[in-house]
PDB file of N, CA and C in Angstrom:
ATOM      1  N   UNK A   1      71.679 -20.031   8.832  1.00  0.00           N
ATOM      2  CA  UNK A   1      72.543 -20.506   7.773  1.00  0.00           C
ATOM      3  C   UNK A   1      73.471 -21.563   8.368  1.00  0.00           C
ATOM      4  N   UNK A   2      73.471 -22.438   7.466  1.00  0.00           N
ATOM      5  CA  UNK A   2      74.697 -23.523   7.928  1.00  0.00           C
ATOM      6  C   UNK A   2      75.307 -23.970   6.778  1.00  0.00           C
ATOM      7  N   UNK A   3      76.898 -24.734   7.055  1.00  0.00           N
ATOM      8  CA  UNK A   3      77.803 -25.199   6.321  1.00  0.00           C
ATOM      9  C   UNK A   3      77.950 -26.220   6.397  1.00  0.00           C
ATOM     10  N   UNK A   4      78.066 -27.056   5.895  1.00  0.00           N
ATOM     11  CA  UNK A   4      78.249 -28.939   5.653  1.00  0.00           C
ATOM     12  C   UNK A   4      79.491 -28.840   5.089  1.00  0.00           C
ATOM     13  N   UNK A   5      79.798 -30.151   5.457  1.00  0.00           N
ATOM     14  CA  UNK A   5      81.299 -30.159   4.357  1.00  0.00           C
ATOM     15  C   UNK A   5      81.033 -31.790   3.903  1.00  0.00           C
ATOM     16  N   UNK A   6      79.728 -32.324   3.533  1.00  0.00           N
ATOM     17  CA  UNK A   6      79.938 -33.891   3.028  1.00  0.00           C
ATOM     18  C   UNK A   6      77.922 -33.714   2.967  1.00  0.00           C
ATOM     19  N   UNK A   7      77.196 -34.635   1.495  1.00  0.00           N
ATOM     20  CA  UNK A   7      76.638 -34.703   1.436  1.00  0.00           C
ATOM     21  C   UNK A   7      75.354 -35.382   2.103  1.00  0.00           C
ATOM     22  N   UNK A   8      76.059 -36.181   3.170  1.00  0.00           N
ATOM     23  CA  UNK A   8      75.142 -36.906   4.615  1.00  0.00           C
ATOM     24  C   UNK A   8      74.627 -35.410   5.148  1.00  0.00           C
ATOM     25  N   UNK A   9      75.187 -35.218   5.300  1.00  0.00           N
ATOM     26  CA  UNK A   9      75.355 -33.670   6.200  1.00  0.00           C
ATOM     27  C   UNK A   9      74.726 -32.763   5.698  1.00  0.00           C
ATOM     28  N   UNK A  10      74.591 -32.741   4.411  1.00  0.00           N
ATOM     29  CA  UNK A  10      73.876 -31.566   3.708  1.00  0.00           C
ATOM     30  C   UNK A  10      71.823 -31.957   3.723  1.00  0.00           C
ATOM     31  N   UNK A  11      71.853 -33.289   3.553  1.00  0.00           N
ATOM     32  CA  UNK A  11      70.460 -34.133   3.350  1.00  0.00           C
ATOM     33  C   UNK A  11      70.320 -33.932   4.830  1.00  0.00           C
ATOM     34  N   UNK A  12      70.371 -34.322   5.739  1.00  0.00           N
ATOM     35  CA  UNK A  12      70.510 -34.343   7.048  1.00  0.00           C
ATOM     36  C   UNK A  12      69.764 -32.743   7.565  1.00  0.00           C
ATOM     37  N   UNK A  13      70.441 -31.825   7.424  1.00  0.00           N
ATOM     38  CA  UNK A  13      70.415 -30.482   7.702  1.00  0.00           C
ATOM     39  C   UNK A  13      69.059 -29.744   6.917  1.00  0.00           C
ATOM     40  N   UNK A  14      68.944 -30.668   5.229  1.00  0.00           N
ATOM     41  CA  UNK A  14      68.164 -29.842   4.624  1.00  0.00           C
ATOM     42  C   UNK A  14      66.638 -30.609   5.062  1.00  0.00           C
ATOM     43  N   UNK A  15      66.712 -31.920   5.732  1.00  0.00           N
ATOM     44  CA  UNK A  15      65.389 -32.551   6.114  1.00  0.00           C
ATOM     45  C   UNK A  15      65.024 -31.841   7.131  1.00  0.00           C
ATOM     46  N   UNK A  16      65.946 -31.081   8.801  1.00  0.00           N
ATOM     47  CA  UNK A  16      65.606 -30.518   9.425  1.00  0.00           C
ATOM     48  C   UNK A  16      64.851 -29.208   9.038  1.00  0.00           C
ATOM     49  N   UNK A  17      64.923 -28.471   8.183  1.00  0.00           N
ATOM     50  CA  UNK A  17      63.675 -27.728   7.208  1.00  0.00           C
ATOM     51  C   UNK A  17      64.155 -26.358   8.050  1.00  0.00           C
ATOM     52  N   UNK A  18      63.513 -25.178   7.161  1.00  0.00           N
ATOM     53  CA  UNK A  18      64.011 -23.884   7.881  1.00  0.00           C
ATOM     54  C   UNK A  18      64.683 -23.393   7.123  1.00  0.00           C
ATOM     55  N   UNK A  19      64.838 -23.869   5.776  1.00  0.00           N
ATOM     56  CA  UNK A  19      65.937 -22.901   4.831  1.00  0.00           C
ATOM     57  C   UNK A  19      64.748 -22.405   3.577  1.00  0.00           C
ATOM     58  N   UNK A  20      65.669 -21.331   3.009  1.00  0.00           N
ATOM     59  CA  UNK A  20      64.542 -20.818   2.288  1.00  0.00           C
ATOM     60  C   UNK A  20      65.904 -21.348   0.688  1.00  0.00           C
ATOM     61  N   UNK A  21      66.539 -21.643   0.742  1.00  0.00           N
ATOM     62  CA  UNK A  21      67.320 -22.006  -0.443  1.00  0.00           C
ATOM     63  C   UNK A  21      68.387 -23.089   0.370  1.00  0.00           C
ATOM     64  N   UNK A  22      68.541 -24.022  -0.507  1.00  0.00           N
ATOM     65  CA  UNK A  22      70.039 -24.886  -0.497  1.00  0.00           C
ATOM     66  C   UNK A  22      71.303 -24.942  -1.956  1.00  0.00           C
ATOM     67  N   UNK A  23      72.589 -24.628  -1.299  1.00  0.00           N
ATOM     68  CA  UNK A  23      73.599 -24.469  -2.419  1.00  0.00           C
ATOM     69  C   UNK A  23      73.879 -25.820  -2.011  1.00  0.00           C
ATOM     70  N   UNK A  24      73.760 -26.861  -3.139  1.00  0.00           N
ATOM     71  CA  UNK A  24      75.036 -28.216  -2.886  1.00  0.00           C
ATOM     72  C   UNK A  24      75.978 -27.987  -3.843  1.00  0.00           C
ATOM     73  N   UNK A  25      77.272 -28.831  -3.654  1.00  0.00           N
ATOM     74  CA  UNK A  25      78.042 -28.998  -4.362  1.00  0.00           C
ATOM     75  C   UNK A  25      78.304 -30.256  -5.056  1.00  0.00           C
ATOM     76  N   UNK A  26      78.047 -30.298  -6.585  1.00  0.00           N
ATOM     77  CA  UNK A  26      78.360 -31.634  -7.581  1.00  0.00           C
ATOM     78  C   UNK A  26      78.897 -33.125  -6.740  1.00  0.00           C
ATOM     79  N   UNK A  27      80.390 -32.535  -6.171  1.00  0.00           N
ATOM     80  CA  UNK A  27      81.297 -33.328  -6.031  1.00  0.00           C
ATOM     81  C   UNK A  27      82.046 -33.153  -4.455  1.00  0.00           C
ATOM     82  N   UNK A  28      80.339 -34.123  -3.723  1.00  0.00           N
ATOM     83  CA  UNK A  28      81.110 -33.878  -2.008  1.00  0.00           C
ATOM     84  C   UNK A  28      80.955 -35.124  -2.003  1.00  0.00           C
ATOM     85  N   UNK A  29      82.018 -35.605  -0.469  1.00  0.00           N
ATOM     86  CA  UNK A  29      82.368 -36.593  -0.379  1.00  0.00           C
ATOM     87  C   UNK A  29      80.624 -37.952   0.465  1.00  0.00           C
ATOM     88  N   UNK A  30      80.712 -38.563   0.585  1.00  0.00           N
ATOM     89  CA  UNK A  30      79.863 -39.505   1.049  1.00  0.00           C
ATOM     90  C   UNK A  30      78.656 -39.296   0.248  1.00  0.00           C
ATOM     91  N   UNK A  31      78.229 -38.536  -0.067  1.00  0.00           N
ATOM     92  CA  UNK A  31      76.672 -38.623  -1.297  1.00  0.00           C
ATOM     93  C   UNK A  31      77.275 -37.364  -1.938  1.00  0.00           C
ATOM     94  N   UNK A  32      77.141 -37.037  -3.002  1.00  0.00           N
ATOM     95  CA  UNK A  32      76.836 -36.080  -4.365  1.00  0.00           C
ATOM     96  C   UNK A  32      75.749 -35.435  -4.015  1.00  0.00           C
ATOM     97  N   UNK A  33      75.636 -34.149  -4.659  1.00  0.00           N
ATOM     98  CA  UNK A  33      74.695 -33.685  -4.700  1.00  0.00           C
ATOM     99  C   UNK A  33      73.423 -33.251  -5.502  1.00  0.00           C
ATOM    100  N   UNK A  34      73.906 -34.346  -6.561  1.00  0.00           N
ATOM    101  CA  UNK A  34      72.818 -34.925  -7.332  1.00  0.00           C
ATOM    102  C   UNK A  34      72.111 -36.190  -6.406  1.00  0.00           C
ATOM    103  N   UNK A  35      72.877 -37.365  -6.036  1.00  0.00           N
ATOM    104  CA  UNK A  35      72.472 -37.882  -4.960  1.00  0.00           C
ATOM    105  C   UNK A  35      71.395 -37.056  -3.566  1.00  0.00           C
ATOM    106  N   UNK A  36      71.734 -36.060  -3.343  1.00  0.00           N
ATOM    107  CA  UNK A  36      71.339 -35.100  -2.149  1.00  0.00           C
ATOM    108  C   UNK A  36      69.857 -34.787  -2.921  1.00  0.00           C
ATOM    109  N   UNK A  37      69.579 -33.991  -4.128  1.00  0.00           N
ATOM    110  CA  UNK A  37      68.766 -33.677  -4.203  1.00  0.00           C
ATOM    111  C   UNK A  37      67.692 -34.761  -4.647  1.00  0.00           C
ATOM    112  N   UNK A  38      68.184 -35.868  -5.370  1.00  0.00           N
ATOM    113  CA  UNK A  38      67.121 -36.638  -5.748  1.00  0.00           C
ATOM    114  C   UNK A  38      66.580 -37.195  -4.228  1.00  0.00           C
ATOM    115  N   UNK A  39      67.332 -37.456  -3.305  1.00  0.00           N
ATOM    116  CA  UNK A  39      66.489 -37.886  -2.214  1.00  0.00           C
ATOM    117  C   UNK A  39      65.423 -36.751  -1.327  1.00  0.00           C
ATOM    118  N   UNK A  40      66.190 -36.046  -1.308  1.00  0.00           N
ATOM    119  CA  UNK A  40      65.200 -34.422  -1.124  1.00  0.00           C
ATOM    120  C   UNK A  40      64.015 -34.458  -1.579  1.00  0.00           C
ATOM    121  N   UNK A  41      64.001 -34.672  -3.277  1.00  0.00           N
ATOM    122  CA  UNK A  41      63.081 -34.069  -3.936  1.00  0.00           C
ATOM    123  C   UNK A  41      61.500 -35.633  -3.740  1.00  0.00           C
ATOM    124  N   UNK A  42      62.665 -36.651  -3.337  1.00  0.00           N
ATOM    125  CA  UNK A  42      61.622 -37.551  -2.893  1.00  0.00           C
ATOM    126  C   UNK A  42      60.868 -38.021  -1.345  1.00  0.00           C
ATOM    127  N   UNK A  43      61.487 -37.050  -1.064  1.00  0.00           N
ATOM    128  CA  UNK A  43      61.153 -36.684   0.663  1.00  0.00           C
ATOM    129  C   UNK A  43      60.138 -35.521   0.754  1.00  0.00           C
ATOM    130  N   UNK A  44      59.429 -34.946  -0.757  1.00  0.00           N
ATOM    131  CA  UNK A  44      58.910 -34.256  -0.911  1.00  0.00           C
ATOM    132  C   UNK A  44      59.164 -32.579  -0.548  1.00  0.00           C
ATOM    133  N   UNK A  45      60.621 -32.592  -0.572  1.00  0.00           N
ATOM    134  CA  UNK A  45      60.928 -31.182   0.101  1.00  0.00           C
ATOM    135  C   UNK A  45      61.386 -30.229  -0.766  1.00  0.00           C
ATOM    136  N   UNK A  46      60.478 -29.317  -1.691  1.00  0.00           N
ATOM    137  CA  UNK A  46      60.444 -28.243  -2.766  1.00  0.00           C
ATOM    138  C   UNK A  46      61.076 -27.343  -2.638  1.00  0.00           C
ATOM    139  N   UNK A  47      62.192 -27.264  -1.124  1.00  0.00           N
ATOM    140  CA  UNK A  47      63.221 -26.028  -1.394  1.00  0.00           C
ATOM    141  C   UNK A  47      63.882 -25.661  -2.578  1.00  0.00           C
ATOM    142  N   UNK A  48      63.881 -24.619  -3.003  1.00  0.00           N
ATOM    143  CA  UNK A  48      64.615 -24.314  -4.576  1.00  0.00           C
ATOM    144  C   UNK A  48      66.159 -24.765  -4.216  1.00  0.00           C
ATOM    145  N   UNK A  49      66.785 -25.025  -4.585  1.00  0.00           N
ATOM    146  CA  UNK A  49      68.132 -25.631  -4.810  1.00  0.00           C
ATOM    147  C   UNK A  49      68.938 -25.462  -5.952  1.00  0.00           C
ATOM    148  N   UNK A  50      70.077 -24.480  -5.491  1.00  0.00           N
ATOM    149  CA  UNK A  50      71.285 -24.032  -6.481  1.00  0.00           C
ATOM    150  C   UNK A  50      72.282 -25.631  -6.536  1.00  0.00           C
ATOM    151  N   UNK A  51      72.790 -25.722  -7.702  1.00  0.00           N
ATOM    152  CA  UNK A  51      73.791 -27.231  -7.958  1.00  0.00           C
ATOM    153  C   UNK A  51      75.036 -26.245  -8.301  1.00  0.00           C
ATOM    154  N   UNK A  52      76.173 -26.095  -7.682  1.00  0.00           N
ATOM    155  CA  UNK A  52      77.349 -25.542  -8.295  1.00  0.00           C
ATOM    156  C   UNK A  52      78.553 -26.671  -8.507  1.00  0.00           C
ATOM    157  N   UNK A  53      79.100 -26.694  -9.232  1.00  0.00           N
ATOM    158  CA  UNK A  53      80.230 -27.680  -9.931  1.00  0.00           C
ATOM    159  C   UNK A  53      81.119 -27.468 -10.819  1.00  0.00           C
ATOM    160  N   UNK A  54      82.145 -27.721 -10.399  1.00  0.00           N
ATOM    161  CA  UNK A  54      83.467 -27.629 -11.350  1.00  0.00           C
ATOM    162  C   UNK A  54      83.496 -28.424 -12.718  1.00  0.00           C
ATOM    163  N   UNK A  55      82.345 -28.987 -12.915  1.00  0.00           N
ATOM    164  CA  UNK A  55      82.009 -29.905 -14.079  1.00  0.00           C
ATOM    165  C   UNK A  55      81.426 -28.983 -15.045  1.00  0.00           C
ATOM    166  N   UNK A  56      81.978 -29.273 -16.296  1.00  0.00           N
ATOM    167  CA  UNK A  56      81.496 -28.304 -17.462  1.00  0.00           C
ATOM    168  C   UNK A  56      81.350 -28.787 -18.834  1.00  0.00           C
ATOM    169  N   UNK A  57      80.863 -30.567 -18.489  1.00  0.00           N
ATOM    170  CA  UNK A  57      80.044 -31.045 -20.060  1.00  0.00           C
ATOM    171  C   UNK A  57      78.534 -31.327 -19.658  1.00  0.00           C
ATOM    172  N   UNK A  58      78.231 -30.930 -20.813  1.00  0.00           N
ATOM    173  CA  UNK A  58      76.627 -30.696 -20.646  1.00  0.00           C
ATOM    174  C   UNK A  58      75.647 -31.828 -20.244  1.00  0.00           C
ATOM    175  N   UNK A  59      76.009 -33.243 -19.980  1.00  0.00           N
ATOM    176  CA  UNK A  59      75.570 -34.271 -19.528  1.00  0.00           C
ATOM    177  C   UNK A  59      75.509 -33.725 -17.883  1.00  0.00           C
ATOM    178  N   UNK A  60      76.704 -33.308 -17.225  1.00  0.00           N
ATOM    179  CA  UNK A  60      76.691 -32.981 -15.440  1.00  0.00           C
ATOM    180  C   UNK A  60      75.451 -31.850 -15.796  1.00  0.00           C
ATOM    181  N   UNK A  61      75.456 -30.720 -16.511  1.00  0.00           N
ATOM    182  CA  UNK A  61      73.833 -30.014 -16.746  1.00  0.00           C
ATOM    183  C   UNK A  61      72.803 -30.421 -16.559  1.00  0.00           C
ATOM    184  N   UNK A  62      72.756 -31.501 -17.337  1.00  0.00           N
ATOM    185  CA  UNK A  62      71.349 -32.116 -17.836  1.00  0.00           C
ATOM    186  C   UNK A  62      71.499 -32.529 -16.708  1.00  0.00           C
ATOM    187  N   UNK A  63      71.981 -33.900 -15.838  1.00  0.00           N
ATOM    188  CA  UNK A  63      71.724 -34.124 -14.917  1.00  0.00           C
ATOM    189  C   UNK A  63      71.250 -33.312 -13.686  1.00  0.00           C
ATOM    190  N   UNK A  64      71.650 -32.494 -13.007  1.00  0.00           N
ATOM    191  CA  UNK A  64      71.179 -31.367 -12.562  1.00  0.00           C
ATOM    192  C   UNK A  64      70.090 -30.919 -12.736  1.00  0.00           C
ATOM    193  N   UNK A  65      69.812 -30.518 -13.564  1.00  0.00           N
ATOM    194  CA  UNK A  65      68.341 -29.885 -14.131  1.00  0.00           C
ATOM    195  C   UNK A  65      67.258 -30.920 -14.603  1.00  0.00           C
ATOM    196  N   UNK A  66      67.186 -32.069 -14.562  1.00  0.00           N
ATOM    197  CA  UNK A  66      66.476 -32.782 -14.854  1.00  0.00           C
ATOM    198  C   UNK A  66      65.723 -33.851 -13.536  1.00  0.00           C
ATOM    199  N   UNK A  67      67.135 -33.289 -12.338  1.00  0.00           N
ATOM    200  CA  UNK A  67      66.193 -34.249 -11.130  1.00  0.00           C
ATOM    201  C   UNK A  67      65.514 -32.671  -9.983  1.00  0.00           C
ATOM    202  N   UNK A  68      65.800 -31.773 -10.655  1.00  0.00           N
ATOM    203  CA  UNK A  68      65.453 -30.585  -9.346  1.00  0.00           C
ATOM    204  C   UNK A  68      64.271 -30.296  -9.746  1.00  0.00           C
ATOM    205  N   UNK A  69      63.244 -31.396 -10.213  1.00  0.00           N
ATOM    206  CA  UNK A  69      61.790 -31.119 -10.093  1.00  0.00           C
ATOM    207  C   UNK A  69      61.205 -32.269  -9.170  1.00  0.00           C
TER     208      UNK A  69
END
């Protein structure tokens, strides 16, 4: 298990591979983690991925759920 505190860091960690889940957070500093996962998901790396965020209109949702395929 590891902790990031900035979304370089989180992409970085999740390309080194070995996790069986990733939590990002909406709103980290240097990439997002909508940013984080769309590059993930185009690096071809299908880890399931939790999005948690202090954001609560349904557009930050949709976004979320619409790039974690």
């Amino acid at each position: 298990m590891a902790a990031v505190h900035n979304g370089q860091d989180a992409y970085d960690y999740a390309l080194s591979g070995g996790y069986d889940a990733i939590i990002l957070n909406v709103m980290m500093p240097k990439m997002n983690g909508i940013e984080v996962l769309q590059r993930l998901r185009k690096e071809g790396v299908q880890v399931p991925i939790m999005m948690l965020t202090a954001k609560g209109q349904t557009d930050d949702r949709i976004a979320g759920f619409s790039r974690s395929r």
